[in-house]
PDB file of N, CA and C in Angstrom:
ATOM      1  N   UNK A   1       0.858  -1.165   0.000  1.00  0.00           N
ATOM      2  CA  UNK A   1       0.000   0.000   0.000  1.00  0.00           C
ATOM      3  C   UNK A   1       0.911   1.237   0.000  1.00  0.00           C
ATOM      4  N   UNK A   2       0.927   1.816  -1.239  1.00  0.00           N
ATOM      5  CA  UNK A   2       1.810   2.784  -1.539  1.00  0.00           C
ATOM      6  C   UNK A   2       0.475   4.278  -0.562  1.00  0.00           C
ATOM      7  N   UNK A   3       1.797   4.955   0.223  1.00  0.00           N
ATOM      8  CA  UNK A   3       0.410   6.089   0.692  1.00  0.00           C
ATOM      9  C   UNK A   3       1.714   7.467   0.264  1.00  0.00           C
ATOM     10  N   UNK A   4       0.945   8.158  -0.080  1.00  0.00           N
ATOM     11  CA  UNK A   4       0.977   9.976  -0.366  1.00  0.00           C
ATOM     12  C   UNK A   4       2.134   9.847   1.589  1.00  0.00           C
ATOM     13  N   UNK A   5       3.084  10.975   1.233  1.00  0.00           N
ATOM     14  CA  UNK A   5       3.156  11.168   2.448  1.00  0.00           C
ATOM     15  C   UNK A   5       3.578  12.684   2.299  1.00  0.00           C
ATOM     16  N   UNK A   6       3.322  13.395   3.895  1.00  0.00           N
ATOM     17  CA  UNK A   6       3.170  15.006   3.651  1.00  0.00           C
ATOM     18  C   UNK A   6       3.994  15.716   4.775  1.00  0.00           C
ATOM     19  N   UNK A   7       4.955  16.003   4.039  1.00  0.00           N
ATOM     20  CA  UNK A   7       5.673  16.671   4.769  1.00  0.00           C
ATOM     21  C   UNK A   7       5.583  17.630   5.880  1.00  0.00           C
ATOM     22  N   UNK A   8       5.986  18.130   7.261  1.00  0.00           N
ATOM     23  CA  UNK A   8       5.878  18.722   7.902  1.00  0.00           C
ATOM     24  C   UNK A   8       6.616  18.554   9.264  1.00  0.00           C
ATOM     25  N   UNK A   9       7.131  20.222   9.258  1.00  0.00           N
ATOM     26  CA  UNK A   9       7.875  20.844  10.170  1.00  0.00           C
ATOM     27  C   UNK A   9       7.213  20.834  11.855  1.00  0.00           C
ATOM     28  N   UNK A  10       7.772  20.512  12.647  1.00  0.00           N
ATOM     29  CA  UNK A  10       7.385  20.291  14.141  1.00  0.00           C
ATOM     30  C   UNK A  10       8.387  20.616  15.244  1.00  0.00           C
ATOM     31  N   UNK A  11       7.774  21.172  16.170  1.00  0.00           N
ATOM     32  CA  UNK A  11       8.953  21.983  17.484  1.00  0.00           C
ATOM     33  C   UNK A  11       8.757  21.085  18.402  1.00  0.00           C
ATOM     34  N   UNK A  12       9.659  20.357  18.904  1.00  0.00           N
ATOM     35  CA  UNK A  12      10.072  19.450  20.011  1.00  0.00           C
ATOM     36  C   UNK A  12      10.984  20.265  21.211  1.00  0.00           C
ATOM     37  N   UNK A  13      10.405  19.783  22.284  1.00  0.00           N
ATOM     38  CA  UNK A  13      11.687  19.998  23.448  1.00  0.00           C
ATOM     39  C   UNK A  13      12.761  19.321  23.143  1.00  0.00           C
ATOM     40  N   UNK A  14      14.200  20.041  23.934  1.00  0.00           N
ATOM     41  CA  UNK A  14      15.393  19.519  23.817  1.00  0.00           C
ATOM     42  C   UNK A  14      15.055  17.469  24.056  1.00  0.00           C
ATOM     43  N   UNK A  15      14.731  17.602  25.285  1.00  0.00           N
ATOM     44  CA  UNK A  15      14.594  16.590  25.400  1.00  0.00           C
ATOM     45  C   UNK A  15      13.620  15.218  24.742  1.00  0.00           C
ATOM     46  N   UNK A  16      12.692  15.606  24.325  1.00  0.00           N
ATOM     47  CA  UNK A  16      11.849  14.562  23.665  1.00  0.00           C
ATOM     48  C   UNK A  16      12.889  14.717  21.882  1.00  0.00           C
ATOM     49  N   UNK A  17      13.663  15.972  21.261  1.00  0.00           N
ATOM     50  CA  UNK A  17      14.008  15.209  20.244  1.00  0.00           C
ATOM     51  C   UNK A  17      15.372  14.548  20.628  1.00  0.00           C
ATOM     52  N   UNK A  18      16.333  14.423  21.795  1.00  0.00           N
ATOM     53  CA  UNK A  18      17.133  13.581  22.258  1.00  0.00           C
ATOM     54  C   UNK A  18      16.645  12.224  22.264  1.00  0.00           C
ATOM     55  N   UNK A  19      15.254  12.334  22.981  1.00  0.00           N
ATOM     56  CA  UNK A  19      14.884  10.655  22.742  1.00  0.00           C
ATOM     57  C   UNK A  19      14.848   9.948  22.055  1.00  0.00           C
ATOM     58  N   UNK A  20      13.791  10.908  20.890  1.00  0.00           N
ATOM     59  CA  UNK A  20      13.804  10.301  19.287  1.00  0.00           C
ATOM     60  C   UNK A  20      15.053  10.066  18.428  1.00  0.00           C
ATOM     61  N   UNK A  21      15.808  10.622  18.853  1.00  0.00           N
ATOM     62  CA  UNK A  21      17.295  10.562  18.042  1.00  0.00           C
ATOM     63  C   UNK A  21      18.080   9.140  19.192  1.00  0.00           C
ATOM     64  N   UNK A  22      17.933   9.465  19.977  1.00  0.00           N
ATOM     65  CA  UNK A  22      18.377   7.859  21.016  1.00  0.00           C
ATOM     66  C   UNK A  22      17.848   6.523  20.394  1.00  0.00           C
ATOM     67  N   UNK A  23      16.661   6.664  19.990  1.00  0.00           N
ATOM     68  CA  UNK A  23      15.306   5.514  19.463  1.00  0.00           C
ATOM     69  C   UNK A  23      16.368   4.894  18.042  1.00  0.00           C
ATOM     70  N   UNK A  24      16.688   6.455  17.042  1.00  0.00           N
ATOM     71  CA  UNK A  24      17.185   6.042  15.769  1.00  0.00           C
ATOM     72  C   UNK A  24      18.370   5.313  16.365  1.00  0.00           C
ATOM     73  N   UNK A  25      19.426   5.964  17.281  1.00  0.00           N
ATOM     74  CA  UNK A  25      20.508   5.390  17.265  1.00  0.00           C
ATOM     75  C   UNK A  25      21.267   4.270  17.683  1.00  0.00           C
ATOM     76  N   UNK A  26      19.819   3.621  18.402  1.00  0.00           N
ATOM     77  CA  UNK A  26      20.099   2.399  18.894  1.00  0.00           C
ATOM     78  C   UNK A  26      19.332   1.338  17.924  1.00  0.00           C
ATOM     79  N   UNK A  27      18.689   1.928  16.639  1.00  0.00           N
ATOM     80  CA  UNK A  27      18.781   0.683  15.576  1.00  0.00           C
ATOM     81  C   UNK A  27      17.176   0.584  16.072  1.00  0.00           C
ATOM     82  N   UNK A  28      16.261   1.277  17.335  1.00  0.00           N
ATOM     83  CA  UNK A  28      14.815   0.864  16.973  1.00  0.00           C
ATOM     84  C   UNK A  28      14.202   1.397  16.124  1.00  0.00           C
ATOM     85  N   UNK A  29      14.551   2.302  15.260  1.00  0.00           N
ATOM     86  CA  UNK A  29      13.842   2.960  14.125  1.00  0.00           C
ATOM     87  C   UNK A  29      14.960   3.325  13.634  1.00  0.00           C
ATOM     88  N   UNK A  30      14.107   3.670  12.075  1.00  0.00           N
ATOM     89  CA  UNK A  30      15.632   3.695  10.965  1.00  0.00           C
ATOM     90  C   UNK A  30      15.577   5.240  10.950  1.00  0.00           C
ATOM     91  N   UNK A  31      14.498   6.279  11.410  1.00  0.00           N
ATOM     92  CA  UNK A  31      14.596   7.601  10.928  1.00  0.00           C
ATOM     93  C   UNK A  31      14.152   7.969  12.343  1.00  0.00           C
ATOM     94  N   UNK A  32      14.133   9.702  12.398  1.00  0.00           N
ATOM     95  CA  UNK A  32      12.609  10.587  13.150  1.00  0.00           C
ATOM     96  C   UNK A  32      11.766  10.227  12.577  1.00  0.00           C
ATOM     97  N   UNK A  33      11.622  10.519  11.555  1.00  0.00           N
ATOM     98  CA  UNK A  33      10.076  10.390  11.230  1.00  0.00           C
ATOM     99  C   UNK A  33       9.483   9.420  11.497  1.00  0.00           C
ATOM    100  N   UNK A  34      10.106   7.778  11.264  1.00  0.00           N
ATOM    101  CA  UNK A  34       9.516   6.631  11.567  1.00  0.00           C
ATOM    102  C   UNK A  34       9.006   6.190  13.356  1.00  0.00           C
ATOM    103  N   UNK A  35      10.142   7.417  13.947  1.00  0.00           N
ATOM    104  CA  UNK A  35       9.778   7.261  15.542  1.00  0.00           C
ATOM    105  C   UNK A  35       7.945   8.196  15.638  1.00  0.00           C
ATOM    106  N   UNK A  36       7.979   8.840  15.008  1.00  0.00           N
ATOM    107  CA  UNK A  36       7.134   9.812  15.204  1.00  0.00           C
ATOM    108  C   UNK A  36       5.416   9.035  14.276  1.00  0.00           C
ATOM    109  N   UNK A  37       5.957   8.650  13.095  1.00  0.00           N
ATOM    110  CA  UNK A  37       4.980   7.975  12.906  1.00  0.00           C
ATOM    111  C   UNK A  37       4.744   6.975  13.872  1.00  0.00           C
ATOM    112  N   UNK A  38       5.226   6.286  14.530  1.00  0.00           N
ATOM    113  CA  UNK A  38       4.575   5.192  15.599  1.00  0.00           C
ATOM    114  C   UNK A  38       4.280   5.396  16.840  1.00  0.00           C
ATOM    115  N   UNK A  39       4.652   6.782  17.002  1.00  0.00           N
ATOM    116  CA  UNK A  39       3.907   7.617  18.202  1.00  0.00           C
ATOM    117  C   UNK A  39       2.212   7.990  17.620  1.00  0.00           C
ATOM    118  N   UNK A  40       2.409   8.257  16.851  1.00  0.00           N
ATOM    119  CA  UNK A  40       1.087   9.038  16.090  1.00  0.00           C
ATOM    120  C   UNK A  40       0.370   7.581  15.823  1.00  0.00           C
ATOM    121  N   UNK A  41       0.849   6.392  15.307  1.00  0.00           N
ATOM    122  CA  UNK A  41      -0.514   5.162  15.180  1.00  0.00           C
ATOM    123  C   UNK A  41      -0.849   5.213  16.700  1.00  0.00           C
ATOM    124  N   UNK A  42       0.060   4.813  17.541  1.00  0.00           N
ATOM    125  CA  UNK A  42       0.003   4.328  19.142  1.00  0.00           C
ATOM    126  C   UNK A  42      -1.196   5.351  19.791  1.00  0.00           C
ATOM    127  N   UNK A  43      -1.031   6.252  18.697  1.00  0.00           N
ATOM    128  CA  UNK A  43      -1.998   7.539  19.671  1.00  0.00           C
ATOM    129  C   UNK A  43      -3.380   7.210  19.432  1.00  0.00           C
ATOM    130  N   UNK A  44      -3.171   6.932  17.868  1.00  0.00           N
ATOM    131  CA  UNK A  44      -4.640   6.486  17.300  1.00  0.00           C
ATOM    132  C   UNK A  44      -4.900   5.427  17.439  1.00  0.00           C
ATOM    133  N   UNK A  45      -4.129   4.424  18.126  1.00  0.00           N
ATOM    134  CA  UNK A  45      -5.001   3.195  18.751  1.00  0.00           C
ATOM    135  C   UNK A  45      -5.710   2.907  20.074  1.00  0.00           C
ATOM    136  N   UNK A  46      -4.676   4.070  20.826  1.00  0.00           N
ATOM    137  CA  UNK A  46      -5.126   4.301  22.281  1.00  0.00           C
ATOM    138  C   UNK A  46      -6.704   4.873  22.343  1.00  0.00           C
ATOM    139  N   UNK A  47      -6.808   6.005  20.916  1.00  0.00           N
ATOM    140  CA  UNK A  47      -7.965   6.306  20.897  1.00  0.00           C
ATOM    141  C   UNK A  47      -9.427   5.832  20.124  1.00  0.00           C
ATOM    142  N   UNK A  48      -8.473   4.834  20.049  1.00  0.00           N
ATOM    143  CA  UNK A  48     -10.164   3.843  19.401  1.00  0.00           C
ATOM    144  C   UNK A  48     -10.181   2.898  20.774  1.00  0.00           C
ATOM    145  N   UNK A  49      -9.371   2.505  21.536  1.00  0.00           N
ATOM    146  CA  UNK A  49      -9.346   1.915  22.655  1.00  0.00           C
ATOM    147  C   UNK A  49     -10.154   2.321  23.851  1.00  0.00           C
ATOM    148  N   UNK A  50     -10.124   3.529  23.672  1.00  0.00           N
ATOM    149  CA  UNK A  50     -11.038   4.193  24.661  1.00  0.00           C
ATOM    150  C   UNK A  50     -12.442   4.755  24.105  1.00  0.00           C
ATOM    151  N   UNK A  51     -12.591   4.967  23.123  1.00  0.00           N
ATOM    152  CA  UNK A  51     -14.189   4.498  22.271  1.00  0.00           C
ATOM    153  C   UNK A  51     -14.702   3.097  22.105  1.00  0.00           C
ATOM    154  N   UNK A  52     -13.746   2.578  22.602  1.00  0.00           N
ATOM    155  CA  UNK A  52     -14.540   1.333  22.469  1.00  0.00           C
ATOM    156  C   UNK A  52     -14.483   0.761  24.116  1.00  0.00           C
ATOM    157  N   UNK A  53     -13.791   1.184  24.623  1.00  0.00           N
ATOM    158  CA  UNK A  53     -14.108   0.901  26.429  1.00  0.00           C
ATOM    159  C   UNK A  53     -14.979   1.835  26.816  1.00  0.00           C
ATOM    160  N   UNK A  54     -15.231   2.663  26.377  1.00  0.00           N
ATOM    161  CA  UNK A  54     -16.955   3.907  26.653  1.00  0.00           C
ATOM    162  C   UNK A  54     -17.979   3.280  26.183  1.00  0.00           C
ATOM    163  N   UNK A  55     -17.912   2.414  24.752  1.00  0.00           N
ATOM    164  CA  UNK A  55     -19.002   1.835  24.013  1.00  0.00           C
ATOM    165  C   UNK A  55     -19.235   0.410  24.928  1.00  0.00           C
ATOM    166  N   UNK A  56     -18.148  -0.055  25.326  1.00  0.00           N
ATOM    167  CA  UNK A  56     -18.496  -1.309  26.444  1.00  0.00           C
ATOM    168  C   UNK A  56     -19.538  -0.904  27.686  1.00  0.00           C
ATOM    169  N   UNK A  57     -18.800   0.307  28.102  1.00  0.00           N
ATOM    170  CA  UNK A  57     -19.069   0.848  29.107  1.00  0.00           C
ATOM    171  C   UNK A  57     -20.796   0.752  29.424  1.00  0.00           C
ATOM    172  N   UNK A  58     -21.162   1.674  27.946  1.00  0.00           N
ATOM    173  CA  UNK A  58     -22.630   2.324  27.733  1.00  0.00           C
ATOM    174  C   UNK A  58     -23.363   0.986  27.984  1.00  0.00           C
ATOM    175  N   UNK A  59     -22.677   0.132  26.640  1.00  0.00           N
ATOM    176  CA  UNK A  59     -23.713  -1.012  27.284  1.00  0.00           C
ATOM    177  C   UNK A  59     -23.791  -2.245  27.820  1.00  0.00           C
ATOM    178  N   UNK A  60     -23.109  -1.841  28.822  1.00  0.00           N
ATOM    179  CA  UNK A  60     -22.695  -2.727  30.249  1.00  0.00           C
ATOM    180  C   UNK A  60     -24.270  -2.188  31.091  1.00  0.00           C
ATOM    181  N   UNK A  61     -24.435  -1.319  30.642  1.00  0.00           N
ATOM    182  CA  UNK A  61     -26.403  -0.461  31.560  1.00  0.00           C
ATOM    183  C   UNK A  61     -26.704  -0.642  30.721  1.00  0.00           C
ATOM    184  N   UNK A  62     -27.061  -1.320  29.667  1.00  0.00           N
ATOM    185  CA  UNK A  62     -28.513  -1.598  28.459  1.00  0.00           C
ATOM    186  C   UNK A  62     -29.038  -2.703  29.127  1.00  0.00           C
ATOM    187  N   UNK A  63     -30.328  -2.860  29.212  1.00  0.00           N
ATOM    188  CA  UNK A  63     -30.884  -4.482  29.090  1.00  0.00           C
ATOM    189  C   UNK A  63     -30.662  -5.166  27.743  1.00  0.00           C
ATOM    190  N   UNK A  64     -30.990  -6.149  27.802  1.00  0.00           N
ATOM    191  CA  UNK A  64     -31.201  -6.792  26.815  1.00  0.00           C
ATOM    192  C   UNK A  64     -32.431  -6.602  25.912  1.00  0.00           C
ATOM    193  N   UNK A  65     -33.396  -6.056  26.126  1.00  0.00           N
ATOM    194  CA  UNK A  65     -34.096  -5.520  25.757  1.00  0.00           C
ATOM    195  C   UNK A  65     -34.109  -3.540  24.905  1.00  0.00           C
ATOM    196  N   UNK A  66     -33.531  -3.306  25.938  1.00  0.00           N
ATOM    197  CA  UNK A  66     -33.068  -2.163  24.963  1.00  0.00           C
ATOM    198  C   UNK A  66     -32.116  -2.289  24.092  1.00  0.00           C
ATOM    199  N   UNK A  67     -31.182  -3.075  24.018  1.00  0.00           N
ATOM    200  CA  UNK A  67     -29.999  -3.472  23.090  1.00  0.00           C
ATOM    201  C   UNK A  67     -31.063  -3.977  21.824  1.00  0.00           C
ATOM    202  N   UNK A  68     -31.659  -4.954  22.092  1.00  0.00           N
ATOM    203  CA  UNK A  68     -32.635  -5.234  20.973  1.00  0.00           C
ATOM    204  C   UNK A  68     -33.310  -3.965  20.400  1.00  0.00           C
ATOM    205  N   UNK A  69     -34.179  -3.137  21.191  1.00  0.00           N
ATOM    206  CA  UNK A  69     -34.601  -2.174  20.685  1.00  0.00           C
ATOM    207  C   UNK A  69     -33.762  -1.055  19.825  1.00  0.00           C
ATOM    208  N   UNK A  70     -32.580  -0.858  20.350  1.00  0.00           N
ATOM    209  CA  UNK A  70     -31.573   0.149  19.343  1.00  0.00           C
ATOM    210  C   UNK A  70     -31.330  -1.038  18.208  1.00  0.00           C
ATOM    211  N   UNK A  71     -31.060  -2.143  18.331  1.00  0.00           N
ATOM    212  CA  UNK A  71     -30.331  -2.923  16.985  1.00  0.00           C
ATOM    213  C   UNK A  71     -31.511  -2.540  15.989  1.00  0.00           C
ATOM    214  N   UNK A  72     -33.116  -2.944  16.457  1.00  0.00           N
ATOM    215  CA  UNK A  72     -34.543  -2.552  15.691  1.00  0.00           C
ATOM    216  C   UNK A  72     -34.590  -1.308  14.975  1.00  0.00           C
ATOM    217  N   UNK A  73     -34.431  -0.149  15.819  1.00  0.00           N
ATOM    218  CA  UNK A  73     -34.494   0.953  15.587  1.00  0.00           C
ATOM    219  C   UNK A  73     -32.631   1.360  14.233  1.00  0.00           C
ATOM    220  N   UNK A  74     -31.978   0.461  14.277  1.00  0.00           N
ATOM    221  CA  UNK A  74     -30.818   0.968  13.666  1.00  0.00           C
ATOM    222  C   UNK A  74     -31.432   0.232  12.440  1.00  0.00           C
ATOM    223  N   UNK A  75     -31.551  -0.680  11.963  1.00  0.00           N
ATOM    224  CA  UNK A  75     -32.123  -1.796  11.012  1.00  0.00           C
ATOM    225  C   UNK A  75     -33.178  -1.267  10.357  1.00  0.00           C
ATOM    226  N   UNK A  76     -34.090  -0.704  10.955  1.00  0.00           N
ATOM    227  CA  UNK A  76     -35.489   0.224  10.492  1.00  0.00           C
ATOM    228  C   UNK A  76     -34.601   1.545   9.775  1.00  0.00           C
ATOM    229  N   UNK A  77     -33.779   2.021  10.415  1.00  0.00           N
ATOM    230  CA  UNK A  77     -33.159   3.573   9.540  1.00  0.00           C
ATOM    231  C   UNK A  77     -32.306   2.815   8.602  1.00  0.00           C
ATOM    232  N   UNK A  78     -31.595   2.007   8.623  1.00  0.00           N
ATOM    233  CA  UNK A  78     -31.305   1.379   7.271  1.00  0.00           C
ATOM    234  C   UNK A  78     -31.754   1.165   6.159  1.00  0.00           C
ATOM    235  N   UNK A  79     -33.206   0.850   6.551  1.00  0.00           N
ATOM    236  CA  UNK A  79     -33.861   0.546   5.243  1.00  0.00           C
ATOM    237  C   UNK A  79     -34.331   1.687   4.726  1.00  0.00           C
ATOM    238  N   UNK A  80     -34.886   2.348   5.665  1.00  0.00           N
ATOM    239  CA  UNK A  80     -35.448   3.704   4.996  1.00  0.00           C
ATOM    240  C   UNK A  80     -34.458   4.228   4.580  1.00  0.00           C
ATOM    241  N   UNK A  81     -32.745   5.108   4.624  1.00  0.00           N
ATOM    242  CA  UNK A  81     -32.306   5.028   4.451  1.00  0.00           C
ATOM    243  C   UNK A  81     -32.057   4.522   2.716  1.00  0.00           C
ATOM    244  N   UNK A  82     -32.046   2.870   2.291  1.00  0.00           N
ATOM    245  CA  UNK A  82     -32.039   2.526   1.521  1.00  0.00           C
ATOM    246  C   UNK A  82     -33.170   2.862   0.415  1.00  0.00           C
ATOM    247  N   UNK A  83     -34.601   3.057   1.277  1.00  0.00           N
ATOM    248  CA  UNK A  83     -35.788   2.468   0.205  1.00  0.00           C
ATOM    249  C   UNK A  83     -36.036   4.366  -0.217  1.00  0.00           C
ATOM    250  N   UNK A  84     -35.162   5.252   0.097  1.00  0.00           N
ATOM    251  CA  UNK A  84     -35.144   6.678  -0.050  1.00  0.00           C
ATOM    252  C   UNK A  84     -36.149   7.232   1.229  1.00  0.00           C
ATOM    253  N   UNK A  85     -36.655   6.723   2.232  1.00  0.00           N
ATOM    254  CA  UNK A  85     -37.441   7.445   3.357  1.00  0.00           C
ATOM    255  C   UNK A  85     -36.935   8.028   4.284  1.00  0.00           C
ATOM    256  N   UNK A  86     -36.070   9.430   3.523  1.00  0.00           N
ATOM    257  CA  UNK A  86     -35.592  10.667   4.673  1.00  0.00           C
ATOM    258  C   UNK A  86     -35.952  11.691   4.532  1.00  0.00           C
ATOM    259  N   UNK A  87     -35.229  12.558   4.945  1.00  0.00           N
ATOM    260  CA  UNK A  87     -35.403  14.062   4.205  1.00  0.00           C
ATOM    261  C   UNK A  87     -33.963  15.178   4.754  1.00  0.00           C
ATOM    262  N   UNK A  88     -33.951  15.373   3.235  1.00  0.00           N
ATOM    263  CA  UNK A  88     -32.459  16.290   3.441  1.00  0.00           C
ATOM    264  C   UNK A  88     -32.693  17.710   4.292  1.00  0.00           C
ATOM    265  N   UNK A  89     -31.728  18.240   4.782  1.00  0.00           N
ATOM    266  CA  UNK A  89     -31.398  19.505   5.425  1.00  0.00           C
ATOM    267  C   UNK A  89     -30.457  20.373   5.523  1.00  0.00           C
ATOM    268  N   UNK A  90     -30.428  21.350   5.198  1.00  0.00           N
ATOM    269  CA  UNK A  90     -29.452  22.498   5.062  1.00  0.00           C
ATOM    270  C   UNK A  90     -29.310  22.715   6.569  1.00  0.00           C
ATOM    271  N   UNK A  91     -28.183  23.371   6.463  1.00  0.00           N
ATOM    272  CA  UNK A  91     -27.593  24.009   7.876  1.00  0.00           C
ATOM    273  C   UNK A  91     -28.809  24.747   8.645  1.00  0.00           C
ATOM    274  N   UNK A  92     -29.565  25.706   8.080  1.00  0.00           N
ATOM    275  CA  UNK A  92     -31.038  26.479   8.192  1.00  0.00           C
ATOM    276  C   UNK A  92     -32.149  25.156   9.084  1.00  0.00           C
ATOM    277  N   UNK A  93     -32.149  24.817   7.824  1.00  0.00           N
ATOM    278  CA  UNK A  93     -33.138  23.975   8.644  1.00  0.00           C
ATOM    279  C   UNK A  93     -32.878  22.556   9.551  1.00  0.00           C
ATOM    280  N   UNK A  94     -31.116  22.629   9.849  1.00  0.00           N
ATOM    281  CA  UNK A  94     -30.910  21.255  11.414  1.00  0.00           C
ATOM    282  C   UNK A  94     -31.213  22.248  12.519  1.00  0.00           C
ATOM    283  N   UNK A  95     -31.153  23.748  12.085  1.00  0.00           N
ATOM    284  CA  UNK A  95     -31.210  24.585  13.246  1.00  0.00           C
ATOM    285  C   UNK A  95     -32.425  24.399  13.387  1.00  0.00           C
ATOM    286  N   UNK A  96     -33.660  24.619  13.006  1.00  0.00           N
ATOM    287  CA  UNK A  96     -35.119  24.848  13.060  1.00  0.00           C
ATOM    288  C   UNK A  96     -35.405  23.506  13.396  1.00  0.00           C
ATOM    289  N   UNK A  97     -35.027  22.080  13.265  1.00  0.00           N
ATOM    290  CA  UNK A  97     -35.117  20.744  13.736  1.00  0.00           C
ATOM    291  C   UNK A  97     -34.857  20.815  15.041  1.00  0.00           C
ATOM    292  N   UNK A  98     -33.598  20.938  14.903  1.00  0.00           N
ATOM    293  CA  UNK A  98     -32.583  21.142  16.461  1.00  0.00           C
ATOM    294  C   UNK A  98     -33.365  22.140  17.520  1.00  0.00           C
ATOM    295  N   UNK A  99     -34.057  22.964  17.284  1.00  0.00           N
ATOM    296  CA  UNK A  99     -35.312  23.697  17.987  1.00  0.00           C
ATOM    297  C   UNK A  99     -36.179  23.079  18.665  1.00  0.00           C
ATOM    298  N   UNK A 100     -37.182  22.553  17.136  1.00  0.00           N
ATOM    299  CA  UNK A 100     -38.189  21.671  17.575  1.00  0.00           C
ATOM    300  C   UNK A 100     -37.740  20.675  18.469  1.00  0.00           C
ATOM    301  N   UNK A 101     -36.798  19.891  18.385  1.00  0.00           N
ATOM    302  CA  UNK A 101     -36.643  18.800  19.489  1.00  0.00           C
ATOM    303  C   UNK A 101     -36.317  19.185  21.008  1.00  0.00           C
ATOM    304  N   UNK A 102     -35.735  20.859  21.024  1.00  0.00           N
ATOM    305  CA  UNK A 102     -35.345  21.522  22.115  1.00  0.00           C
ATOM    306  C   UNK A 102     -36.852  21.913  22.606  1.00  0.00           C
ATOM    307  N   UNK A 103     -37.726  21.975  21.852  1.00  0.00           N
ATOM    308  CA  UNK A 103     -38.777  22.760  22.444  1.00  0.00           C
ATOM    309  C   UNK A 103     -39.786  21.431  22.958  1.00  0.00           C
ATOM    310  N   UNK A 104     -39.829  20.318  21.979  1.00  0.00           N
ATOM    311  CA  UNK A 104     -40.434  19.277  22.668  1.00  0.00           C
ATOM    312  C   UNK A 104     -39.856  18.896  23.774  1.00  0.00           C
ATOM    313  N   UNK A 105     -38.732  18.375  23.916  1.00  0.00           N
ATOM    314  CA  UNK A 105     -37.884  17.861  25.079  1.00  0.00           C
ATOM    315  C   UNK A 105     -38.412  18.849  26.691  1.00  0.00           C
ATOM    316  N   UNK A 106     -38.351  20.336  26.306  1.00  0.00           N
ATOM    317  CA  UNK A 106     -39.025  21.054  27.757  1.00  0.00           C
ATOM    318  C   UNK A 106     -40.021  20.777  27.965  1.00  0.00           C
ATOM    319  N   UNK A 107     -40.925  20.873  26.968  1.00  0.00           N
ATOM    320  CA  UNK A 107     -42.772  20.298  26.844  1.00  0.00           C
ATOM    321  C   UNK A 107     -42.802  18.996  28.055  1.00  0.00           C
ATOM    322  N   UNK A 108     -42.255  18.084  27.229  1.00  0.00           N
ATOM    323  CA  UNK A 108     -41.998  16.705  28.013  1.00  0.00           C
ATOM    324  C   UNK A 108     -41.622  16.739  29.231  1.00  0.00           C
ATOM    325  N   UNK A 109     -40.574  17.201  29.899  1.00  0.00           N
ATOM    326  CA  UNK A 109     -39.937  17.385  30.730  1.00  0.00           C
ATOM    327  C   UNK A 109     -40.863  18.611  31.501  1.00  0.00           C
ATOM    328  N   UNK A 110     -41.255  19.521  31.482  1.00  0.00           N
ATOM    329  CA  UNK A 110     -42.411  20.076  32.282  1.00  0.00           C
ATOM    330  C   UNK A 110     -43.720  19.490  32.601  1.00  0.00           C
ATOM    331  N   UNK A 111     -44.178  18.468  31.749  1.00  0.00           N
ATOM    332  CA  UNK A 111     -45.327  17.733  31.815  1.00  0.00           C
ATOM    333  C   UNK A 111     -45.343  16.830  33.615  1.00  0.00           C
ATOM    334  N   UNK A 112     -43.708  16.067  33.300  1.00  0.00           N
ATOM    335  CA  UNK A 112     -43.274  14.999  33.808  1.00  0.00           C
ATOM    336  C   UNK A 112     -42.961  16.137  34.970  1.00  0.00           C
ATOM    337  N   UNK A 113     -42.358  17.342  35.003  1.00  0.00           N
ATOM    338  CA  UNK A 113     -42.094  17.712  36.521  1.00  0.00           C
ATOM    339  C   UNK A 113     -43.700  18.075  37.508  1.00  0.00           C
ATOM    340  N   UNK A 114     -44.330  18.327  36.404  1.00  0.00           N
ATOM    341  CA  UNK A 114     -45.868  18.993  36.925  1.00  0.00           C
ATOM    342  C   UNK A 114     -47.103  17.812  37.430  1.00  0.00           C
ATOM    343  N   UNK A 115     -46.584  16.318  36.587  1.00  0.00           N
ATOM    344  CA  UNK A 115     -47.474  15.243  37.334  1.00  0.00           C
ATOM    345  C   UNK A 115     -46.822  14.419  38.560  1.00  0.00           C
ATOM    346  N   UNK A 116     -45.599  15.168  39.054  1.00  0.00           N
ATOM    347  CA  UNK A 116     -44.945  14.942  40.143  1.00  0.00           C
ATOM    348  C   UNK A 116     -45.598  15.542  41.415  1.00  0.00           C
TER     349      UNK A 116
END
């Protein structure tokens, strides 16, 4: 897998580019850059690591029943999705959506504080 690669300039402390130059000179990497690229995967694995220990997390509290219900509800927007049953939106109108759901959500939520 041939990839594009893109050059760029970066300011290190004395000490972290001593390290990286320690890394080359003891034969664990053949360049900087190659130290630096495997800082940068390591970073991006740490951070799918922790999206996916939050995603454990979340549904470690689902029932089994709601797990079913989101898989339903994901499977149902698929198809619609597929069979064309959406509707597009400009920036204008996620705001005027993004409203309405702000304005239902208080509705709801005042209903529920007032039959308390």
């Amino acid at each position: 897998m041939n990839m594009a690669i893109e050059q760029m300039n970066i300011s290190l402390s004395p000490h972290m580019a001593s390290f990286i130059r320690g890394k080359v000179k003891k034969g664990e990497y053949a360049s900087a850059s190659e130290v630096v690229r495997d800082a940068v995967r390591r970073m991006q694995e740490a951070e799918v690591g922790k999206r996916e220990r939050a995603l454990t997390e979340f549904e470690s509290h689902l029932t089994k029943s709601q797990r079913e219900g989101i898989r339903r509800s994901i499977e149902e927007g698929i198809r619609d999705l597929e069979e064309g049953r959406y509707k597009d939106y400009d920036a204008e109108g996620l705001r005027a959506l993004a409203k309405e759901v702000v304005n239902a959500s208080a509705k709801k939520l005042a209903r529920r504080q007032k039959a308390r």
